[in-house]
Protein backbone atom coordinates (compact mmCIF):
# COMPACT_ATOMS: atom_id res chain seq x y z
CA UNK A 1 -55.68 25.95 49.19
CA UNK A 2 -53.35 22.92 48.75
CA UNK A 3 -54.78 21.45 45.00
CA UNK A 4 -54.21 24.66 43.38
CA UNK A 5 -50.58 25.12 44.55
CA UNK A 6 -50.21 20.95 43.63
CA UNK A 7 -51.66 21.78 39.84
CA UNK A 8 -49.47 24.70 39.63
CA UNK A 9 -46.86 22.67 40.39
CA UNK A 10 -47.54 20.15 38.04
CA UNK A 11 -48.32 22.87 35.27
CA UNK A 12 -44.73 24.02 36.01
CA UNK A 13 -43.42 20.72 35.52
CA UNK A 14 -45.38 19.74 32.38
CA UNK A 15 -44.14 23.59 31.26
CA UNK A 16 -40.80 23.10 31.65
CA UNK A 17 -40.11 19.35 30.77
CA UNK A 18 -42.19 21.02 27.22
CA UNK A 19 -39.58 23.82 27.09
CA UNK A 20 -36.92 21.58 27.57
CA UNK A 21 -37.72 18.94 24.94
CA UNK A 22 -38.16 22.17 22.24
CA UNK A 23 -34.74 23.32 23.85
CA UNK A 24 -33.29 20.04 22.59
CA UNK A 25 -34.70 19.66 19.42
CA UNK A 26 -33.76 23.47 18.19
CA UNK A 27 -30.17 22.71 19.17
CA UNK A 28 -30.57 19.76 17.41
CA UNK A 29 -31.42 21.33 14.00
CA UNK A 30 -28.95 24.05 14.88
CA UNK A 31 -26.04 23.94 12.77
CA UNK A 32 -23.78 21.89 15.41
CA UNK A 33 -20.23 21.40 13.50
CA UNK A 34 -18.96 18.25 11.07
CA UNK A 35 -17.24 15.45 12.33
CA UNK A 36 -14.61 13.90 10.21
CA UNK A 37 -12.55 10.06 10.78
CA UNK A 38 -10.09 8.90 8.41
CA UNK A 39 -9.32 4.87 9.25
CA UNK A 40 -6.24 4.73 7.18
CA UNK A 41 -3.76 7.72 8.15
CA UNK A 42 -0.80 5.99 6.23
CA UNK A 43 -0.84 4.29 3.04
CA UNK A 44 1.68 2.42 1.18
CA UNK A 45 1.79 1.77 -2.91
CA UNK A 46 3.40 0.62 -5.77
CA UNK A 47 3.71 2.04 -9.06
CA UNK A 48 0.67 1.71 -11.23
CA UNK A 49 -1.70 0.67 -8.48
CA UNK A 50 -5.22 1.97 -7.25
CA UNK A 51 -5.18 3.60 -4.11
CA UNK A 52 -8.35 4.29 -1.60
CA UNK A 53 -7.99 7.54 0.29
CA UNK A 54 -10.51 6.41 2.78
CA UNK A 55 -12.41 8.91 5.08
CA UNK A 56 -15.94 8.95 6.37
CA UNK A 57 -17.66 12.12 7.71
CA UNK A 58 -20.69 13.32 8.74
CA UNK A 59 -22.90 16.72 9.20
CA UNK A 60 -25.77 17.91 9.88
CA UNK A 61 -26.17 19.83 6.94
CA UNK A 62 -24.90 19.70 3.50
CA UNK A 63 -21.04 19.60 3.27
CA UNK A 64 -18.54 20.31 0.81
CA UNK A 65 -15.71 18.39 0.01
CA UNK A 66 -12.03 19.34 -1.32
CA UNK A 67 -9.03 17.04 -1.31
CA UNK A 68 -5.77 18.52 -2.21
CA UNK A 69 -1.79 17.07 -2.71
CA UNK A 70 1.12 18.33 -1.51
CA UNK A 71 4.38 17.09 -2.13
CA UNK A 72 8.05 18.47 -3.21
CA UNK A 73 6.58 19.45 -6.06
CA UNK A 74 4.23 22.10 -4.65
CA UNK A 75 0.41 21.73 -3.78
CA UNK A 76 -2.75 20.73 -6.32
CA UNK A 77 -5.68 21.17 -6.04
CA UNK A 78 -7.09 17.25 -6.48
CA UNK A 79 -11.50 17.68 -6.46
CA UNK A 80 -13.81 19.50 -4.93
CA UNK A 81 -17.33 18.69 -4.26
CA UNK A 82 -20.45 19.51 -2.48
CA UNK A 83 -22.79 16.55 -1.91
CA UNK A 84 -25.56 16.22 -4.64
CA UNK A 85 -24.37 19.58 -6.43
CA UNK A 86 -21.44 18.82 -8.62
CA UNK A 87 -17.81 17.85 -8.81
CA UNK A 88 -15.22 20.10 -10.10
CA UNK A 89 -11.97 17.43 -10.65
CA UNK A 90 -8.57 19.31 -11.87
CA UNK A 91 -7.72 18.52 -15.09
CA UNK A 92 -4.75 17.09 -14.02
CA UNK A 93 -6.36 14.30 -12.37
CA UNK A 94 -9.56 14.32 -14.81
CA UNK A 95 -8.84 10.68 -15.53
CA UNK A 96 -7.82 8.98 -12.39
CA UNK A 97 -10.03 10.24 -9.58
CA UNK A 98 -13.34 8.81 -8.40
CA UNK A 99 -15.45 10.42 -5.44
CA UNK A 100 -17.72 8.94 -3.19
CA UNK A 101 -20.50 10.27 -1.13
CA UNK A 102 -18.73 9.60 2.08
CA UNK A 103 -15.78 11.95 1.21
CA UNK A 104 -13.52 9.10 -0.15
CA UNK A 105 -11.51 9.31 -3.27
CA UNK A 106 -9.98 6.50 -5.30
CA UNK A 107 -6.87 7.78 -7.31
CA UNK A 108 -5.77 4.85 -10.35
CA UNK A 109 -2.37 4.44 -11.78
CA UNK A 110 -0.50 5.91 -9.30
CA UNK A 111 3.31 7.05 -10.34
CA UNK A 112 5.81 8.53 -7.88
CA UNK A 113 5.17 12.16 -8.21
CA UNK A 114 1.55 10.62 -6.59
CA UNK A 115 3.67 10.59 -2.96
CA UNK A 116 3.01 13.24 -0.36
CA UNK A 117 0.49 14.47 1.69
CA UNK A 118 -2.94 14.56 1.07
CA UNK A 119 -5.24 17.12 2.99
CA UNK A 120 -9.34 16.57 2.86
CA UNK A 121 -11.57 19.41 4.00
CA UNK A 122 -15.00 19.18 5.13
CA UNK A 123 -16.50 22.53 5.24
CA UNK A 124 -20.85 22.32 6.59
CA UNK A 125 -23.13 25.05 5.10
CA UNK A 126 -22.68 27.07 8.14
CA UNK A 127 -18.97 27.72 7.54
CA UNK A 128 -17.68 24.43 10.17
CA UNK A 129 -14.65 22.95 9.19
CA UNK A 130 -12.92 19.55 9.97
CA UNK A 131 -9.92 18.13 8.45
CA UNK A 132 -8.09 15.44 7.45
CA UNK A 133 -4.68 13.87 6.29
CA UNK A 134 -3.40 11.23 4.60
CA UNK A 135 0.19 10.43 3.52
CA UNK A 136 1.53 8.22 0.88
CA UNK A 137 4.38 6.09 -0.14
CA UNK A 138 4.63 5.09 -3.68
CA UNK A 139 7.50 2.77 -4.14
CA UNK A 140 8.84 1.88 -7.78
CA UNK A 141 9.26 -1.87 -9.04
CA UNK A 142 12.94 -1.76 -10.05
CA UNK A 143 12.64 -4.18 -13.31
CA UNK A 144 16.07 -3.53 -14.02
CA UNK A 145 16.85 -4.71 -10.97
CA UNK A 146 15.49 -7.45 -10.94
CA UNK A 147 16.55 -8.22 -14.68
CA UNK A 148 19.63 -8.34 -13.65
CA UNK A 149 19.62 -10.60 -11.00
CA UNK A 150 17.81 -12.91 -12.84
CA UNK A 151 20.64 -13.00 -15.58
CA UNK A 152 23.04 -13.57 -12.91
CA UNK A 153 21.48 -16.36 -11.53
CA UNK A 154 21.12 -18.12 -14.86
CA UNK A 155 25.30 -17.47 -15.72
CA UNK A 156 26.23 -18.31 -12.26
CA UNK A 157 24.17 -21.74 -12.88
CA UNK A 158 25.15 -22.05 -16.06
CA UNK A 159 28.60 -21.68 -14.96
CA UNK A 160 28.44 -24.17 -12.00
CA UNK A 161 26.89 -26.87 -14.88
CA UNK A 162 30.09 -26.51 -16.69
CA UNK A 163 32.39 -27.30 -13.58
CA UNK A 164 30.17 -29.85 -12.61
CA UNK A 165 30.34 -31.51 -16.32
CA UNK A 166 34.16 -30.43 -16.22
CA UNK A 167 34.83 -32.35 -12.93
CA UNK A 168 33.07 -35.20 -13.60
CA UNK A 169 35.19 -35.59 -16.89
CA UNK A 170 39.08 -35.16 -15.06
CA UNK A 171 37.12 -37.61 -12.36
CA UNK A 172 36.33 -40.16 -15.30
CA UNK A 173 39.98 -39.05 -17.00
CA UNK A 174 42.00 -39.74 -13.51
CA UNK A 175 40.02 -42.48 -13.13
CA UNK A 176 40.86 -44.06 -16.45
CA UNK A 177 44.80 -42.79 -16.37
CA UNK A 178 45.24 -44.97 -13.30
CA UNK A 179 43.54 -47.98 -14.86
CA UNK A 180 46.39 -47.86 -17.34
CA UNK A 181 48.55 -47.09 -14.90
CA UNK A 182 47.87 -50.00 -13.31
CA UNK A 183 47.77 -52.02 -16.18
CA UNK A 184 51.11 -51.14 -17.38
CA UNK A 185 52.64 -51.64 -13.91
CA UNK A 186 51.26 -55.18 -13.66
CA UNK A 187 52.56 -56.35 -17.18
CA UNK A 188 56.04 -54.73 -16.79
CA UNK A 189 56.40 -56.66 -13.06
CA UNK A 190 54.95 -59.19 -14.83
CA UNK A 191 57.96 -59.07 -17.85
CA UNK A 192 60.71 -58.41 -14.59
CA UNK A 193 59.36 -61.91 -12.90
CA UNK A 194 59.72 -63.38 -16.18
CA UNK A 195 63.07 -62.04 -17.14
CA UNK A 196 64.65 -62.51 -13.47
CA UNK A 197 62.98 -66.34 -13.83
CA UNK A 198 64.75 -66.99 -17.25
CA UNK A 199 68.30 -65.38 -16.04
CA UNK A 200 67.96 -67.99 -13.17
């Protein structure tokens, strides 16, 4: 009377640790959401340079991927892309825009209407959504600037040569006026001593 309860029992527990691993495994494979990091929130730039607008996501099925700009001067549309399917880039940025497969972009020559705000959007088969931003700084190299300085600093030293030179010249000038000086003052006591000696 005892074994047959004991192999139920065990049936049971066979049965349900059997349910429970197909349990698992179907919410596995069920469409379970996107998950979306982005390791470099700010990002700062100069005019002209590559940028990396890093991200890195992951899904369980196959996502789609659309980065857009925002700035002052409205919103565009940058690419959009649905892994292993195709890329649709905006003409605007036809030229400048690579895409990886982890959701990345890499935008070259970057000018200052480039600043802003850039939004990703990871959108799984099933309709989940995560999202992203990113915002850059492009800063311009003022060569003007920077001319200009530099042409200061060469008058300025060219400037403080010519006082140097001109110093050193009323230094050697003094310097010579007093020899005379000198000179002249010795051989005129020189001519009283002998005068005053021959009035004696």
């Amino acid at each position: 009377l005892m074994r047959p309860l004991q192999g139920c029992r065990g049936r049971g527990v066979v049965v349900g640790t059997v349910t429970l691993c197909l349990a698992a495994g179907w919410a596995l494979q069920t469409p379970g959401g996107v998950s979306l990091v982005v390791p470099q929130p700010n990002i700062n730039a100069t005019v002209a340079q590559n940028i990396l607008l890093s991200v890195e996501y992951s899904c369980r099925g196959v996502a789609t991927i659309e980065w857009k700009h925002v700035s002052s001067w409205g919103t565009t549309s940058i690419v959009e892309w649905r892994s292993g399917h195709y890329v649709n880039i905006s003409t605007v940025y036809k030229d400048r825009v690579t895409t990886f497969e982890n959701g990345s972009i890499q935008l070259r020559n970057v000018g200052m209407r480039d600043a802003g705000y850039y939004f990703v959007t990871v959108t799984e088969e099933h309709g989940t959504n995560a999202y992203g931003t990113i915002v850059v700084n492009v800063y311009e190299i003022i060569y003007e600037d920077l001319h200009f300085v530099a042409i200061l600093f060469t008058f300025l030293a060219a400037v403080s040569a010519i006082l140097i030179c001109f110093m050193w010249l009323c230094n050697k000038s003094l310097h010579l006026f007093q020899k005379k000086t000198t000179h002249k003052l010795t051989a005129s006591t020189t001519e009283e001593i002998e005068l005053e000696t021959t009035e004696c």
